[in-house]
PDB file of N, CA and C in Angstrom:
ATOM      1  N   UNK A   1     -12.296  56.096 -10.469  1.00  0.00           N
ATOM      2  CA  UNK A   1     -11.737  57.387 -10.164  1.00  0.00           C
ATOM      3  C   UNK A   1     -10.705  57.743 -11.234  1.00  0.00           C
ATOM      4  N   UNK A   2     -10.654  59.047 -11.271  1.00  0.00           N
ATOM      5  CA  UNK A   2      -9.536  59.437 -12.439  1.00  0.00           C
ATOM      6  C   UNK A   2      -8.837  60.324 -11.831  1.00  0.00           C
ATOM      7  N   UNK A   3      -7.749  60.492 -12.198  1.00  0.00           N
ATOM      8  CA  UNK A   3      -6.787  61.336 -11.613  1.00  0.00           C
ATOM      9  C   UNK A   3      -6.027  62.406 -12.342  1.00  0.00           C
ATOM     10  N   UNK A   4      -6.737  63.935 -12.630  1.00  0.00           N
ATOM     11  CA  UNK A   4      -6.308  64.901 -12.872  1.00  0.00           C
ATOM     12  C   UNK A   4      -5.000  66.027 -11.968  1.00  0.00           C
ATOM     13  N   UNK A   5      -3.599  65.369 -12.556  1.00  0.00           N
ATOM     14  CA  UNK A   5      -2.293  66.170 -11.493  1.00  0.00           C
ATOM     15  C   UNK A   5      -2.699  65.189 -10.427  1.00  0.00           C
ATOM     16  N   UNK A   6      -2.878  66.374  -9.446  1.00  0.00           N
ATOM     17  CA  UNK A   6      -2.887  65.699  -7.675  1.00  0.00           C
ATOM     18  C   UNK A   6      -4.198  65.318  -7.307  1.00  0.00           C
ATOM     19  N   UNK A   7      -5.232  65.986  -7.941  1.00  0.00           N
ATOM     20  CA  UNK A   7      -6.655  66.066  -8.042  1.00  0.00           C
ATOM     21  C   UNK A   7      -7.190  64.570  -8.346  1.00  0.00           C
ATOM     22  N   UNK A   8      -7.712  63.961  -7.345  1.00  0.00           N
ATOM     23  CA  UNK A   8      -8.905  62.829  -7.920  1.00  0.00           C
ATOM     24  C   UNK A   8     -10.163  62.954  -8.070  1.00  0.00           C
ATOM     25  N   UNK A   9     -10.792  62.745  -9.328  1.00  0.00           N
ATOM     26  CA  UNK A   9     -12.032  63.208  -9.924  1.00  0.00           C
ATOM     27  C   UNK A   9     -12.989  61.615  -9.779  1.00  0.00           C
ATOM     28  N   UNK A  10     -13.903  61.734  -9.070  1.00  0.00           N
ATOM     29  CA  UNK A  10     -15.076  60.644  -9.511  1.00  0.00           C
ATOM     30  C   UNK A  10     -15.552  60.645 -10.816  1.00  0.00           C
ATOM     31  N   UNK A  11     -15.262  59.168 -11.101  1.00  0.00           N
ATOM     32  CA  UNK A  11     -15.995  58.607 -12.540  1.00  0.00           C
ATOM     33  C   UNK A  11     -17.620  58.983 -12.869  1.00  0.00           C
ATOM     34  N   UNK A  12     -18.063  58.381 -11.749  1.00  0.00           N
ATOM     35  CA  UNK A  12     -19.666  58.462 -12.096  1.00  0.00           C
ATOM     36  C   UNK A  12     -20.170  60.225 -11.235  1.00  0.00           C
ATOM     37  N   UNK A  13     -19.759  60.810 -10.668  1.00  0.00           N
ATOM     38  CA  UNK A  13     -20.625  62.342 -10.457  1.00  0.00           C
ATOM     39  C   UNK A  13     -19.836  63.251 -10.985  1.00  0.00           C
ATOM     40  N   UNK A  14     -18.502  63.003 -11.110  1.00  0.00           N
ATOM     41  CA  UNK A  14     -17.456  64.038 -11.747  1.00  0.00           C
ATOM     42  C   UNK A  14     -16.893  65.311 -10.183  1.00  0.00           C
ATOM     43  N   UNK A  15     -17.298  64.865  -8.907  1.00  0.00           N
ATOM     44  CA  UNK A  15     -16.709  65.438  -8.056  1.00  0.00           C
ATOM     45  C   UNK A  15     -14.759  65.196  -7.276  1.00  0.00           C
ATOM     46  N   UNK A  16     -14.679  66.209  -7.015  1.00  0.00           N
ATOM     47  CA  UNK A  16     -13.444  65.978  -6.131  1.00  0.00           C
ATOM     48  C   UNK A  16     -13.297  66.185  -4.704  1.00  0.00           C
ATOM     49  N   UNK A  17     -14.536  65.761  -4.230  1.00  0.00           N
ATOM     50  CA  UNK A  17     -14.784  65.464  -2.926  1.00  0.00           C
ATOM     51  C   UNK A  17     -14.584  63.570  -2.621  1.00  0.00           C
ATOM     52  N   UNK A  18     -13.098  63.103  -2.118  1.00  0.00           N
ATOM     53  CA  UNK A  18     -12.761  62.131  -2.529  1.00  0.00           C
ATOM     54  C   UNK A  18     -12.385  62.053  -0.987  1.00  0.00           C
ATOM     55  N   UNK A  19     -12.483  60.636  -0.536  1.00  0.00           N
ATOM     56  CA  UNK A  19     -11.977  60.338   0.446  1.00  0.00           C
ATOM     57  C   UNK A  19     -11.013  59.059   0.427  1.00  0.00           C
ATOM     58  N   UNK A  20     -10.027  59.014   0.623  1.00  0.00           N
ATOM     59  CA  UNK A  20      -8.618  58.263   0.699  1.00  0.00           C
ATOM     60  C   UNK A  20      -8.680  56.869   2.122  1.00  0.00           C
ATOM     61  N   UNK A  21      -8.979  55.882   1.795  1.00  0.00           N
ATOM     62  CA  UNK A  21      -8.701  54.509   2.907  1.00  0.00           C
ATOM     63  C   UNK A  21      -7.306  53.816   3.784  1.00  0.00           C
ATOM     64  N   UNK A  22      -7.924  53.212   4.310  1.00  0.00           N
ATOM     65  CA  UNK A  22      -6.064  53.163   4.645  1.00  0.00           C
ATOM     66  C   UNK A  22      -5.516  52.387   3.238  1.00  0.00           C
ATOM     67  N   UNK A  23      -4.115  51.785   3.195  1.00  0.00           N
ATOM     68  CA  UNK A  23      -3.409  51.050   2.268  1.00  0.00           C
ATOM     69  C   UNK A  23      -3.785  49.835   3.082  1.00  0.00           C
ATOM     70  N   UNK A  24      -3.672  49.090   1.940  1.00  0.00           N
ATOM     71  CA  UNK A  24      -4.236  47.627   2.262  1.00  0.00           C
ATOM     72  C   UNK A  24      -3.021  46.426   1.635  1.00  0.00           C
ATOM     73  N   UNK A  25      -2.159  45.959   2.315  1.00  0.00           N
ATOM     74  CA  UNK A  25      -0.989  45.135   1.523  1.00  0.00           C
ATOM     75  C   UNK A  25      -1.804  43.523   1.270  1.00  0.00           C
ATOM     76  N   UNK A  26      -1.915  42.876   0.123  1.00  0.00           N
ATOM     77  CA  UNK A  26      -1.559  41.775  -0.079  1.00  0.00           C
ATOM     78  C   UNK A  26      -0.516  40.767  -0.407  1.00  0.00           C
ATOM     79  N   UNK A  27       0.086  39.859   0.341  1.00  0.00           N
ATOM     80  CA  UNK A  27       1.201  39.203   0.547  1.00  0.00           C
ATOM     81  C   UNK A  27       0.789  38.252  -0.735  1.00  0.00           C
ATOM     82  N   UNK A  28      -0.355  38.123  -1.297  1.00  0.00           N
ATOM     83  CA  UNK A  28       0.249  36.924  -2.737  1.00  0.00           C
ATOM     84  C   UNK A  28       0.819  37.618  -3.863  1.00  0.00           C
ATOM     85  N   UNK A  29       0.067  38.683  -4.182  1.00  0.00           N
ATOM     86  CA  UNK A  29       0.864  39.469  -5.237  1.00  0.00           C
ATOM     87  C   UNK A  29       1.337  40.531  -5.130  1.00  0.00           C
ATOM     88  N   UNK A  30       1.908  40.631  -3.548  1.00  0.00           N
ATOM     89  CA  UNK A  30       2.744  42.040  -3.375  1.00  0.00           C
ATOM     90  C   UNK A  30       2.748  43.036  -4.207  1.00  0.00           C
ATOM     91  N   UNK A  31       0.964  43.695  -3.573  1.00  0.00           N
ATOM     92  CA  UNK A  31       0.819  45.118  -4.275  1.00  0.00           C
ATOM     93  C   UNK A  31      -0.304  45.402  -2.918  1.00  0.00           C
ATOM     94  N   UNK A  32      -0.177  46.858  -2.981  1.00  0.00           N
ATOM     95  CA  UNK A  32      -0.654  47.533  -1.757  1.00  0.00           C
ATOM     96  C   UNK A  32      -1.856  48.591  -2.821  1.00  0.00           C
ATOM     97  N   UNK A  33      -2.961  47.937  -2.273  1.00  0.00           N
ATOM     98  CA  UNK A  33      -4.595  49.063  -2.501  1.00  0.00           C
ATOM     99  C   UNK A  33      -4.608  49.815  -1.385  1.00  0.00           C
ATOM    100  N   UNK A  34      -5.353  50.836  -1.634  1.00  0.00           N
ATOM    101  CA  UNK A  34      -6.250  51.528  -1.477  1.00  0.00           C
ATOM    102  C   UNK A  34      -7.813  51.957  -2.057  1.00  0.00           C
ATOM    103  N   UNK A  35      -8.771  51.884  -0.969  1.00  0.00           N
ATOM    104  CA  UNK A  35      -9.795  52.165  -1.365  1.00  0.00           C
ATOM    105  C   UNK A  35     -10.243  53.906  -1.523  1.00  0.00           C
ATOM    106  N   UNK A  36     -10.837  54.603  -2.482  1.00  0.00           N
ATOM    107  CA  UNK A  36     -11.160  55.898  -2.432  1.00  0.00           C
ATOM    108  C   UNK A  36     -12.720  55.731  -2.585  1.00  0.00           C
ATOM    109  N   UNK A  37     -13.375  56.250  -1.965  1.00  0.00           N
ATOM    110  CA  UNK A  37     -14.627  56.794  -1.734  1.00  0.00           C
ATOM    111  C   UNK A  37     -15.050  58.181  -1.997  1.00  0.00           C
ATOM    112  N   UNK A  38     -15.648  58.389  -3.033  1.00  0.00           N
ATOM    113  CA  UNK A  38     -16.480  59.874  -3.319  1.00  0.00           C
ATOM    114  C   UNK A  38     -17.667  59.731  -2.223  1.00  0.00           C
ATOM    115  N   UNK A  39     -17.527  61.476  -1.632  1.00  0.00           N
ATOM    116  CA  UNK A  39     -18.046  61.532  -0.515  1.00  0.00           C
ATOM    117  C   UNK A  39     -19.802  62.004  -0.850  1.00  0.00           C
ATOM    118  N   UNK A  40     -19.506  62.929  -2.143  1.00  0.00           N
ATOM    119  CA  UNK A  40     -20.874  63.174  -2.785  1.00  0.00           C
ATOM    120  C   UNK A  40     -22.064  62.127  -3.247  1.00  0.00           C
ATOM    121  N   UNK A  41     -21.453  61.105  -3.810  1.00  0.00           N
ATOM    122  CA  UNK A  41     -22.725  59.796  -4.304  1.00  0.00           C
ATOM    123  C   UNK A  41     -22.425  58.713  -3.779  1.00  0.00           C
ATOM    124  N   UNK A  42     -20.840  58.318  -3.230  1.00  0.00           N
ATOM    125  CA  UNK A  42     -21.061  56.776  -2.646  1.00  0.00           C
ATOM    126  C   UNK A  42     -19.688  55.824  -3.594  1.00  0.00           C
ATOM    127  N   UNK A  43     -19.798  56.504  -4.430  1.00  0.00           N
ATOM    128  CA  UNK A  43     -19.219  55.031  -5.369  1.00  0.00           C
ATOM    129  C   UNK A  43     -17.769  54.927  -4.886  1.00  0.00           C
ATOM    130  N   UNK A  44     -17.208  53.572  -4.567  1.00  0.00           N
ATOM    131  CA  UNK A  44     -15.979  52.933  -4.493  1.00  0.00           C
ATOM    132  C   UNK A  44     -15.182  52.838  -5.636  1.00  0.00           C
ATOM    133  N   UNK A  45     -13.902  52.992  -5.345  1.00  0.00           N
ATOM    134  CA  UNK A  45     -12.788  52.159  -6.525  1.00  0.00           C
ATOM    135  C   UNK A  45     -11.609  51.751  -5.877  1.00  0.00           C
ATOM    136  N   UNK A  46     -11.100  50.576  -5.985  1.00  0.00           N
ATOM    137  CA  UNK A  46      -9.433  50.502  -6.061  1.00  0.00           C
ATOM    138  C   UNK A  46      -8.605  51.112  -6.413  1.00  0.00           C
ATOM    139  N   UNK A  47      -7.514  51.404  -5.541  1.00  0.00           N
ATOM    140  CA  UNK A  47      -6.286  51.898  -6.629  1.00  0.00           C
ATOM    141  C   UNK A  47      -5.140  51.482  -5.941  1.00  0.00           C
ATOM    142  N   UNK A  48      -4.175  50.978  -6.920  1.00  0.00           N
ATOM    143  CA  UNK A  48      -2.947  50.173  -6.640  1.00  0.00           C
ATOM    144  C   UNK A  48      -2.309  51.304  -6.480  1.00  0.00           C
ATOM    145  N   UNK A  49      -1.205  51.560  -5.039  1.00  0.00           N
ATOM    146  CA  UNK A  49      -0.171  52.135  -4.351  1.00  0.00           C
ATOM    147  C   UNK A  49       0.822  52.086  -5.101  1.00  0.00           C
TER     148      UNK A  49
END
């Protein structure tokens, strides 16, 4: 995913029909993901909080 301003753009269809996961904390390297899902083709990504 790429992130144009506030706007998140899918890598692989180029849409901004994006859907936001909950936050996800890991306690070994105290950093909090999130998963985003494009709602148009499917594809997943991480993104560190």
């Amino acid at each position: 995913m790429k992130k144009t301003g506030y706007a998140i753009e899918c890598t692989k269809c180029g849409s901004y029909n994006i859907k936001k996961g909950e936050p996800i904390a890991n306690a070994q390297t105290n950093a909090i993901f999130q998963t985003l899902k494009c709602n148009d083709c499917g594809h997943e990504s991480k993104e560190t909080v």
